[in-house]
Structure formats: C-alpha cells, structure tokens
Protein backbone atom coordinates (compact mmCIF):
# COMPACT_ATOMS: atom_id res chain seq x y z
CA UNK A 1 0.00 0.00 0.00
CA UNK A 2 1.43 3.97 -1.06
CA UNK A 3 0.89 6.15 1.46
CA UNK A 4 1.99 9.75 2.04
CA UNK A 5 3.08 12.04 5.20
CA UNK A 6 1.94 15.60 4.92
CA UNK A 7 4.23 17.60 7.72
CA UNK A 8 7.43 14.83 7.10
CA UNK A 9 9.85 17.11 7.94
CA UNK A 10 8.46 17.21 11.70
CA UNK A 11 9.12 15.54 14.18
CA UNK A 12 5.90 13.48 14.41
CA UNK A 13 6.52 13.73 10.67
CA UNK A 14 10.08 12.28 10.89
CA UNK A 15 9.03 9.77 13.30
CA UNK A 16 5.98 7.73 11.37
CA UNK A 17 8.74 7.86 8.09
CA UNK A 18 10.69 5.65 10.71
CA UNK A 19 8.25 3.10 11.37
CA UNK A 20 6.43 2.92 7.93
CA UNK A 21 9.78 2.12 6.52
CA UNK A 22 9.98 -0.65 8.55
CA UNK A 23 6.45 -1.86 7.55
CA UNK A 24 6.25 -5.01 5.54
CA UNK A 25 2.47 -3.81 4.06
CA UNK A 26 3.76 -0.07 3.20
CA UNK A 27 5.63 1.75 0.63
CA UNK A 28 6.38 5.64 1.07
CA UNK A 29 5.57 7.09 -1.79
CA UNK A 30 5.00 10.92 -1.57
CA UNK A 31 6.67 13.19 1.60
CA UNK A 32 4.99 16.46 1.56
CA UNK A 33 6.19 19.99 3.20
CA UNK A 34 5.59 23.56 1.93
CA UNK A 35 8.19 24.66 4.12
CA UNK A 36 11.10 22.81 3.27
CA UNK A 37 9.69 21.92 -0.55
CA UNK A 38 12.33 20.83 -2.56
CA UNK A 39 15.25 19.70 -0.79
CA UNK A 40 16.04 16.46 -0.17
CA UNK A 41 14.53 14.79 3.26
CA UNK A 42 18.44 13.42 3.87
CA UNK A 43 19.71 16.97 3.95
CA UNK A 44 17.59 18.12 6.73
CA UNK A 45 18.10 14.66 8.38
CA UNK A 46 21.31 13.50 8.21
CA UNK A 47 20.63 10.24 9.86
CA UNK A 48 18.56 9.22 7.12
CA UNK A 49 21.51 9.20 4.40
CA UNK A 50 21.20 6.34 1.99
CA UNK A 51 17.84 5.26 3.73
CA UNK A 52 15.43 7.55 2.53
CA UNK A 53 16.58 9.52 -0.74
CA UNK A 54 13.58 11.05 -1.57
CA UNK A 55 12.55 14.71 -2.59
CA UNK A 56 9.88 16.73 -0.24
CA UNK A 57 7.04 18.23 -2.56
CA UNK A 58 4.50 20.31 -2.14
CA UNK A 59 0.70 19.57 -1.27
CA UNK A 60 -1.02 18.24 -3.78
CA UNK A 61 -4.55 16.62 -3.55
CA UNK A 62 -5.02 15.42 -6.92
CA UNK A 63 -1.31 14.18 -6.87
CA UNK A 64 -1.77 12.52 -4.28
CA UNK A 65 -5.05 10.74 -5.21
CA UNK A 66 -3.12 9.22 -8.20
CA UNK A 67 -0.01 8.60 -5.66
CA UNK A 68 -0.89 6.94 -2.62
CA UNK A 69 -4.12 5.13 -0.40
CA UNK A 70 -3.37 6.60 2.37
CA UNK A 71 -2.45 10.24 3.95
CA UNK A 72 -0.62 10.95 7.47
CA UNK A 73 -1.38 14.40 8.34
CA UNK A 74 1.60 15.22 10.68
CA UNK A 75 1.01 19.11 10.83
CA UNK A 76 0.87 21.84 13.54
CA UNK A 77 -2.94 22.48 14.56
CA UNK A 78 -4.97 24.46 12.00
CA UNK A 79 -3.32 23.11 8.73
CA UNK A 80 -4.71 19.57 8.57
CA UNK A 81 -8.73 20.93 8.52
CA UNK A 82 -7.99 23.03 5.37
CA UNK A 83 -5.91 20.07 3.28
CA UNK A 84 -7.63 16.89 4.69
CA UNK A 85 -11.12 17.77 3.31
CA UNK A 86 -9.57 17.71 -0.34
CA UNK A 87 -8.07 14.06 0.55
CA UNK A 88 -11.26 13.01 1.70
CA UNK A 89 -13.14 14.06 -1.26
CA UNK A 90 -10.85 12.11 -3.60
CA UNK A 91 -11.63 8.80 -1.65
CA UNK A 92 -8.24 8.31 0.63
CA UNK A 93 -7.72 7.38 4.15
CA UNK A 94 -6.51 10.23 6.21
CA UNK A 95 -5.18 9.99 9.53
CA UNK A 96 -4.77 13.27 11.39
CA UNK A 97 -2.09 13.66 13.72
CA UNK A 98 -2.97 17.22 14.42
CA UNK A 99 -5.84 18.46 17.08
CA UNK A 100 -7.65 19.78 14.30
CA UNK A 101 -10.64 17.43 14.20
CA UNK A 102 -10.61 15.48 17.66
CA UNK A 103 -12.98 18.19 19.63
CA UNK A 104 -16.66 17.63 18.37
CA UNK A 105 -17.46 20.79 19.35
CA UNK A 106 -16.65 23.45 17.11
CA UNK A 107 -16.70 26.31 19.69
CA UNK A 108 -14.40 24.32 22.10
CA UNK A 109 -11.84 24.10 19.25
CA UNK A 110 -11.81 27.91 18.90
CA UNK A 111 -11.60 28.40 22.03
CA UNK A 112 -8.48 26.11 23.29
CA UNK A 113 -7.18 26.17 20.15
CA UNK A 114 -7.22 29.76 19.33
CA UNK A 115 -7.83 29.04 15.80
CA UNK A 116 -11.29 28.48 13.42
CA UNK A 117 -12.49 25.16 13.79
CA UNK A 118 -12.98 22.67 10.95
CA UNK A 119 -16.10 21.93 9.27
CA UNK A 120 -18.88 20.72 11.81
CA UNK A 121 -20.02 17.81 9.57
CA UNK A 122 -16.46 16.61 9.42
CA UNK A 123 -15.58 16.67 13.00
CA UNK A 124 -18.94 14.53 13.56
CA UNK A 125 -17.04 12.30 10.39
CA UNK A 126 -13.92 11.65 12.37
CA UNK A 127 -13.20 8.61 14.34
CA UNK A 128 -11.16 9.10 17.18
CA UNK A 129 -8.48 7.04 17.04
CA UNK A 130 -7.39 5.77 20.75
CA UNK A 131 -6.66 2.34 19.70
CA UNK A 132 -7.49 -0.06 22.53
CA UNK A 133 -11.01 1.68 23.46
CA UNK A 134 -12.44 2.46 20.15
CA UNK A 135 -11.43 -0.53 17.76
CA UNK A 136 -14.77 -1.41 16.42
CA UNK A 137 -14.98 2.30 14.89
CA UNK A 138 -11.85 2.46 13.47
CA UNK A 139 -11.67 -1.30 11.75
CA UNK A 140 -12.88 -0.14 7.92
CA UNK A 141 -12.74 3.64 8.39
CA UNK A 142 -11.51 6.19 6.54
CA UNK A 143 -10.82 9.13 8.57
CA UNK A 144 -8.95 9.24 12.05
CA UNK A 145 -8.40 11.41 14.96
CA UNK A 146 -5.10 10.24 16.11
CA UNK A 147 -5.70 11.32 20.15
CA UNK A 148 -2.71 13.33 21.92
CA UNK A 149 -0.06 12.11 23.97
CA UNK A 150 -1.16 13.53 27.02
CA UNK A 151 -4.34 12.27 26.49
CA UNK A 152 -3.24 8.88 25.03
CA UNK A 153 -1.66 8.33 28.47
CA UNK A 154 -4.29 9.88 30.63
CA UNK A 155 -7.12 7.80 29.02
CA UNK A 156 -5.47 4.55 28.97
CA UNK A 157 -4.99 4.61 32.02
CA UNK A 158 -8.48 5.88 33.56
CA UNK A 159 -10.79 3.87 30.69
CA UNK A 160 -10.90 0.66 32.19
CA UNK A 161 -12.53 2.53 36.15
CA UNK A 162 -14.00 4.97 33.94
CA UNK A 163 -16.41 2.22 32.07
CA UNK A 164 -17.26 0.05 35.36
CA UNK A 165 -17.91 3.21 37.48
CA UNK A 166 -15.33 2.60 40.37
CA UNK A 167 -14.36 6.14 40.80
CA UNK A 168 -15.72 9.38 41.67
CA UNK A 169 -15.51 11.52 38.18
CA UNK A 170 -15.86 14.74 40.02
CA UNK A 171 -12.19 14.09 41.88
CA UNK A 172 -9.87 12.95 38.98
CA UNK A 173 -6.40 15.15 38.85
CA UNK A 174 -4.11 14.57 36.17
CA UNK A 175 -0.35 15.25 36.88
CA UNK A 176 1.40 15.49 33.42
CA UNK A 177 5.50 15.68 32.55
CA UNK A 178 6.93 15.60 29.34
CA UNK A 179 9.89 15.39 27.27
CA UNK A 180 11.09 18.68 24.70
CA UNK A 181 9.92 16.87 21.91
CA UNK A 182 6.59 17.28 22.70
CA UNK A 183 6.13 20.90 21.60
CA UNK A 184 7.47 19.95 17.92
CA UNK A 185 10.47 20.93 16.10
CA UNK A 186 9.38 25.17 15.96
CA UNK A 187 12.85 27.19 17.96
CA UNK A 188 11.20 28.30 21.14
CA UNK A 189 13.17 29.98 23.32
CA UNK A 190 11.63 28.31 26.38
CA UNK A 191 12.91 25.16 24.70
CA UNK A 192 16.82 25.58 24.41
CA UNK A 193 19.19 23.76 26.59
CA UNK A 194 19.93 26.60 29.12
CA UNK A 195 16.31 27.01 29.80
CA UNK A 196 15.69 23.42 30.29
CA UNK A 197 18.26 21.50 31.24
CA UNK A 198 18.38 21.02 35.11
CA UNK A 199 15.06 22.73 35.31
CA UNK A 200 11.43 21.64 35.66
CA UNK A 201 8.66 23.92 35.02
CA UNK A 202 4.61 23.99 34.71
CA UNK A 203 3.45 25.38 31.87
CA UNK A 204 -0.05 26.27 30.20
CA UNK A 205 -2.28 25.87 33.87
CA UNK A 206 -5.82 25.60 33.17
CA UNK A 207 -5.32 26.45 29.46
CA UNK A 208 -3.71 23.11 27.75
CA UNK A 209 -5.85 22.65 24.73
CA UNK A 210 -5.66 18.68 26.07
CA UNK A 211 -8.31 19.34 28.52
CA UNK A 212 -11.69 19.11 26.85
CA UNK A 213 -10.36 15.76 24.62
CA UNK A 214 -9.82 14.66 27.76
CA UNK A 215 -12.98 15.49 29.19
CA UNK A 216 -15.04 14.75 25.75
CA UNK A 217 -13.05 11.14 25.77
CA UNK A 218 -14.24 10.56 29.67
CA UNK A 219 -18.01 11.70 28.95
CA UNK A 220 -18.13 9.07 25.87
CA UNK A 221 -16.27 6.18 27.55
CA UNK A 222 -18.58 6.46 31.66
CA UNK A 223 -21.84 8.59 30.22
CA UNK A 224 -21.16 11.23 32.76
CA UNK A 225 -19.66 14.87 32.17
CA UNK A 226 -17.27 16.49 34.56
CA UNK A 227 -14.36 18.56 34.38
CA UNK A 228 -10.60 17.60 35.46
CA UNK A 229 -8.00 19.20 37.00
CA UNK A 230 -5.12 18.79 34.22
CA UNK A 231 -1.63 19.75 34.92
CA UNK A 232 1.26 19.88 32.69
CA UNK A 233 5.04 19.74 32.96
CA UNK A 234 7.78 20.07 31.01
CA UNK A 235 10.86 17.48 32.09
CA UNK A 236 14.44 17.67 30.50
CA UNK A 237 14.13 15.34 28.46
CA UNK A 238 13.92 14.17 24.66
CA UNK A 239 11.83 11.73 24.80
CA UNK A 240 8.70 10.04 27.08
CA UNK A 241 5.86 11.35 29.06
CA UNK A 242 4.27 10.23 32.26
CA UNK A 243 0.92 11.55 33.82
CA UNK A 244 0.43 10.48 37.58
CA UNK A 245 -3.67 9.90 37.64
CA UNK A 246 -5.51 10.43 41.15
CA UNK A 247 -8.66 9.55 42.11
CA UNK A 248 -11.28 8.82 45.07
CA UNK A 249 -12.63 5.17 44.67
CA UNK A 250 -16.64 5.01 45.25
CA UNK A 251 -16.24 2.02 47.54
CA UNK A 252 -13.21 -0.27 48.78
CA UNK A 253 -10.95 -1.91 46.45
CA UNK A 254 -7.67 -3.42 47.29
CA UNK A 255 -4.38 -2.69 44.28
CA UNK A 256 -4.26 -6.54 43.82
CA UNK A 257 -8.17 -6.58 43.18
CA UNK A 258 -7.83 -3.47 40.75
CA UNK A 259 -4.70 -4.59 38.83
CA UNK A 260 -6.67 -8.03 38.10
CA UNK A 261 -9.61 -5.79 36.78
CA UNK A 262 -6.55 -3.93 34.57
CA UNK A 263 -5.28 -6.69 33.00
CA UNK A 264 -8.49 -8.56 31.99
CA UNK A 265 -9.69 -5.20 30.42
CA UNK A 266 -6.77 -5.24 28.32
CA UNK A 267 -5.47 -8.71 27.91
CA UNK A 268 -6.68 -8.50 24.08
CA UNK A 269 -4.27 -4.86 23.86
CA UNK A 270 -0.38 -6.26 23.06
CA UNK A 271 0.55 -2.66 23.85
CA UNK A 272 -0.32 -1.96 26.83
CA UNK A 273 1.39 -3.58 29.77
CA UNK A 274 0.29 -3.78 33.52
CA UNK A 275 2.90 -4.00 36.27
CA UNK A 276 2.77 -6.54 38.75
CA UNK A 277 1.58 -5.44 42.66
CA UNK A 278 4.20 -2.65 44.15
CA UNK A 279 5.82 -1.96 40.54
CA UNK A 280 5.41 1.13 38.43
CA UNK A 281 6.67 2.41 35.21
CA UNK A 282 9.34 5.14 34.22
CA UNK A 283 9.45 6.98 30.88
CA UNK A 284 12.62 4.69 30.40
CA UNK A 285 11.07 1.71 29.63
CA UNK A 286 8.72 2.41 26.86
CA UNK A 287 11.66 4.81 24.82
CA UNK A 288 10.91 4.48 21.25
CA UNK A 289 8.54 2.02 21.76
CA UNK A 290 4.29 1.77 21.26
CA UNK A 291 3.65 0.64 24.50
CA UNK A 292 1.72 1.99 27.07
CA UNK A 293 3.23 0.85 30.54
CA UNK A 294 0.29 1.28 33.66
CA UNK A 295 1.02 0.94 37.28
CA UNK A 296 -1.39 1.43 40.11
CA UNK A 297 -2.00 1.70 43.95
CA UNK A 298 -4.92 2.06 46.54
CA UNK A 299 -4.05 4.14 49.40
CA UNK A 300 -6.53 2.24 52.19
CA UNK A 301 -5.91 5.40 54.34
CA UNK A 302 -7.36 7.95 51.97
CA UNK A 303 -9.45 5.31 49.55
CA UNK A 304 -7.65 7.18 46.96
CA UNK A 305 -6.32 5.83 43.37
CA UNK A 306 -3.18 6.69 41.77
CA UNK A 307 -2.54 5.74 38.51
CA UNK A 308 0.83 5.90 36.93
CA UNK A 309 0.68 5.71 32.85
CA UNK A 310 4.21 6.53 31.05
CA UNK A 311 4.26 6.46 27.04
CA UNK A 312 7.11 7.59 24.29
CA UNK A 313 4.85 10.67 23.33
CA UNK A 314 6.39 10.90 19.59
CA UNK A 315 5.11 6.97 19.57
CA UNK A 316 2.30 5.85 21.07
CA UNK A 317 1.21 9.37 21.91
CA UNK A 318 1.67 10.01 17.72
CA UNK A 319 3.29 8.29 14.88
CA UNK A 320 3.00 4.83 16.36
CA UNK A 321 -0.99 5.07 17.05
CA UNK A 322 -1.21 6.11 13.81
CA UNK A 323 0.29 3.31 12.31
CA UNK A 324 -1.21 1.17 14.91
CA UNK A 325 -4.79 2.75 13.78
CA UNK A 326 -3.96 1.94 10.22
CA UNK A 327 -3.50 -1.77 10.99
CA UNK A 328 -6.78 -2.01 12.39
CA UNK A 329 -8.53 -0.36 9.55
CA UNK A 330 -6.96 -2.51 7.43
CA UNK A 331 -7.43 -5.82 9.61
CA UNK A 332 -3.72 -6.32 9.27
CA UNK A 333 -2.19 -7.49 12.60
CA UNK A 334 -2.10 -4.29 15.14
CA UNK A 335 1.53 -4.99 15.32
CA UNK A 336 2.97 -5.27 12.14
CA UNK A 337 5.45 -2.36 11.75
CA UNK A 338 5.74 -2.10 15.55
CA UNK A 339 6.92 -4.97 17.09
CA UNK A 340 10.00 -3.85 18.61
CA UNK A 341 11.57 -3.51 21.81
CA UNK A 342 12.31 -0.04 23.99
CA UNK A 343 15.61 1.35 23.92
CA UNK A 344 17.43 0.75 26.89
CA UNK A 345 19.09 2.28 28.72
C-alpha cells in the first residue's frame, strides 16, 4: 500500500517515516512539506543518508489521489482541517495527527485552540483514534483522529474505572511531565538547553488545549460529564511522558483486586502492559517504543487511586498510534510495523 506524510519534515513527521519504513504492508511514496519543498529529506536529516533519498514536494490533492491510499497528516494544529477535506473528497484514508478534528465541538476548538475550527459535519465524520477503546470504529474507516499524547496516556490509564464506574468523576487530577519533543520541532526559546536542562517547570495551567479531549473522551467512555483538573510539565528530556492519575474510589478496592480488573480489560491490547503489585513504570522503559506501561496503587488510608501511565509521546502518543490505527482499519495485525523492543538504557 502507497501512502503519504503531509508535515514529514516534523518531528511526528520524521518519526511515522521511521516506522512505515519498517512496515512489511507499506511503501512511502510521496513526503509532503511547503516549508522545506524541494530539498532532499536526507539533507535536513542527516541520519537518514542512503535510507530515505527522496525529494519533499509540495501539497497536492489530486497528486496525491493518483499517488498513494493513504495520507498521514503530521502538521501543527490548524493546517490539517484546510488540506484533509480535499483528501477526503478524492476517496483516501486520512489519519490526522494534528488536534484539528478530535474536539466535536466546534466552539471548544476555537476556544483552546485559538484558531477556526474545521467543518462541523467533518468533525462529527472523524473517528477518534485511541486504539485499545475504540477498535470497532476504526476497523474499515476512513478518517482518524489520532488522540494526543497527554491524552493517550491519561485515558489509557483511567478507561478501564472509567467504564465500570469505580471512581468518583468529580475528583480525577491529572499530573502530566513531558519530554522537549513534545512541543514539535518550531525554535522556542523556552525550549533551548539553558532554559531546560536542570530545570522543571509547569506550563499552560488551566489552558492546555488537552483538557476538553480529555474530558469529551471521559463523557463518551462512563456517560457522565465532569471537568478535570489537568496539569502539565515540562521534564528535560527528549523523549517520554508520564501523567500520575488520582482519584477517590466510590467504595473499597484493594491494588491486587484493581490490577486483576486492569489486566483482563486489556489482555486483548499487546501494547499496553500492567505491572505486577508494588511496581510502576518510568518513561525509560517504553523509549521508542508503542507501549503503554500502567502501574497502580490504593491508598486504604485515603481510599484514593493513583494511577501511573508513562508512554514515548512521539510513539504511542503520535506516529506509532497512527500506524497502529492503520493496521486495524486494514485488519492487518495491530503490530505489524511495531513490534520492537524499547531502547534501553
């Protein structure tokens, strides 16, 4: 199968040319970017020399229609809901990495996004693409909502309480950290080495345009609305991103009890991986990886639940969904292309 990356010279961009390379059912055909048009993808990544020799073009719907099956959309937010429509109409898969079309409502978009929203008929169109919870939409469909890392984490970890009603909505705090790589490849000067290294900040309080896909994602998945409390972090680091989940339970549970109920809810999910009783994950051990890594306790004193949920956020909380998302539309098996271990150390 062709398929093209809109935004390849990205990192999200950079990072789905990594694994589709390594996909036995996919060929790269067309790698698209207005900004860097032109030159030569192994120019602006070195790394890439004599593994990808292939010329960045422009956007171009009609191209490619004639090109490819398939379209990654691995743009900044507001791009994708301009250029995806015209991929649509010519009868390709698109899969948005962007935030562009996972808020159904248009308002909310406008106003975390600070941007016009897409086309209201198209956002109800687009399946949101969090892999282990919403298979049965996404086997045979055409357009995806690739979720975001912080959510991607956050929701994975919460879904399987969230659908059997074992905590109190109303208390749920999510304490988010992630790595540099997160805000994309733009110079920011809050982003060079000086400013982060040896430093940990909070950033975006009470304005992280994660929130209400968060909070849209619980609603569909328990039938109840509520707000969060979402904090975010940024860590000096490249790579990985962990958000530390609290909640009050609505009766007694013990962590063995709970991690039982964990691991039967996703014993059909090959990525994600429950720790055993008094274990929980670090960023570490999912690096460059697709998994989702979940640890839990129950604090009997406070009969309060903390969740620990760590994924690579440029794999599972991006590129590798996306691929992963493609494999189930297809019916292929969810981890062709993605099979491989973390790097460690």
């Amino acid at each position: 199968m062709k398929v093209g990356v809109v935004g390849a010279n990205g990192y999200s961009g950079i990072e789905l040319i990594r694994l589709l390379l390594n996909h036995p059912q996919i060929k790269l055909e067309m790698l698209i970017s207005h900004s860097t048009k032109g030159e030569q993808l192994q120019n602006i990544y070195s790394h890439l020399s004599g593994i990808v020799e292939k010329t960045l073009e422009d956007f171009d719907a009609d191209e490619l229609a004639a090109r490819t099956e398939v379209v990654f959309f691995a743009t900044p937010a507001g791009i994708s809901k301009d250029l995806l429509p015209e991929c649509l109409k010519r009868g390709l898969i698109c899969i948005d990495l962007s935030g562009d079309f996972r808020l159904k409502d248009p308002q909310e978009y406008a106003d975390w996004y600070h941007k016009d929203p897409a086309d209201a008929a198209l956002l109800n169109d687009a399946v949101y693409g969090l892999s282990e919870i919403n298979r049965r939409q996404i086997q045979g469909a055409n357009f995806i909502s690739n979720p975001g890392c912080y959510p991607t984490a956050t929701l994975l970890g919460l879904a399987p309480v969230l659908k059997n009603k074992i905590i109190d909505l109303s208390s749920i705090i999510v304490d988010g950290k992630s790595g540099i790589s997160g805000s994309g490849k733009k110079a920011i000067i809050g982003n060079l080495f000086s400013e982060v290294n040896e430093n940990v900040k909070a950033y975006k309080l009470g304005q992280h345009q994660h929130t209400p896909e968060i909070e849209q994602t619980i609603e569909e998945i328990s039938g109840e609305k509520h707000a969060i409390t979402f904090t975010t972090n940024l860590i000096p680091m490249t790579r990985g991103l962990m958000c530390t989940i609290y909640a009050t339970l609505e009766q007694g549970f013990s962590t063995r009890e709970l991690l039982d109920h964990y691991e039967k809810f996703y014993e059909n999910s090959p990525f994600v991986r429950i720790r055993p009783l008094g274990t929980w994950p670090s960023t570490k051990e999912v690096l460059g990886s697709n998994f989702c890594d979940i640890g839990l306790n129950v604090d009997g004193r406070t009969r309060r639940l903390t969740i620990v949920s760590v994924i690579d956020n440029v794999v599972k909380g991006a590129a590798g969904q996306a691929v992963q998302n493609l494999n189930i539309i297809k019916e292929w098996d969810e981890q062709t292309g993605l099979a491989f271990t973390p790097i460690y150390p």
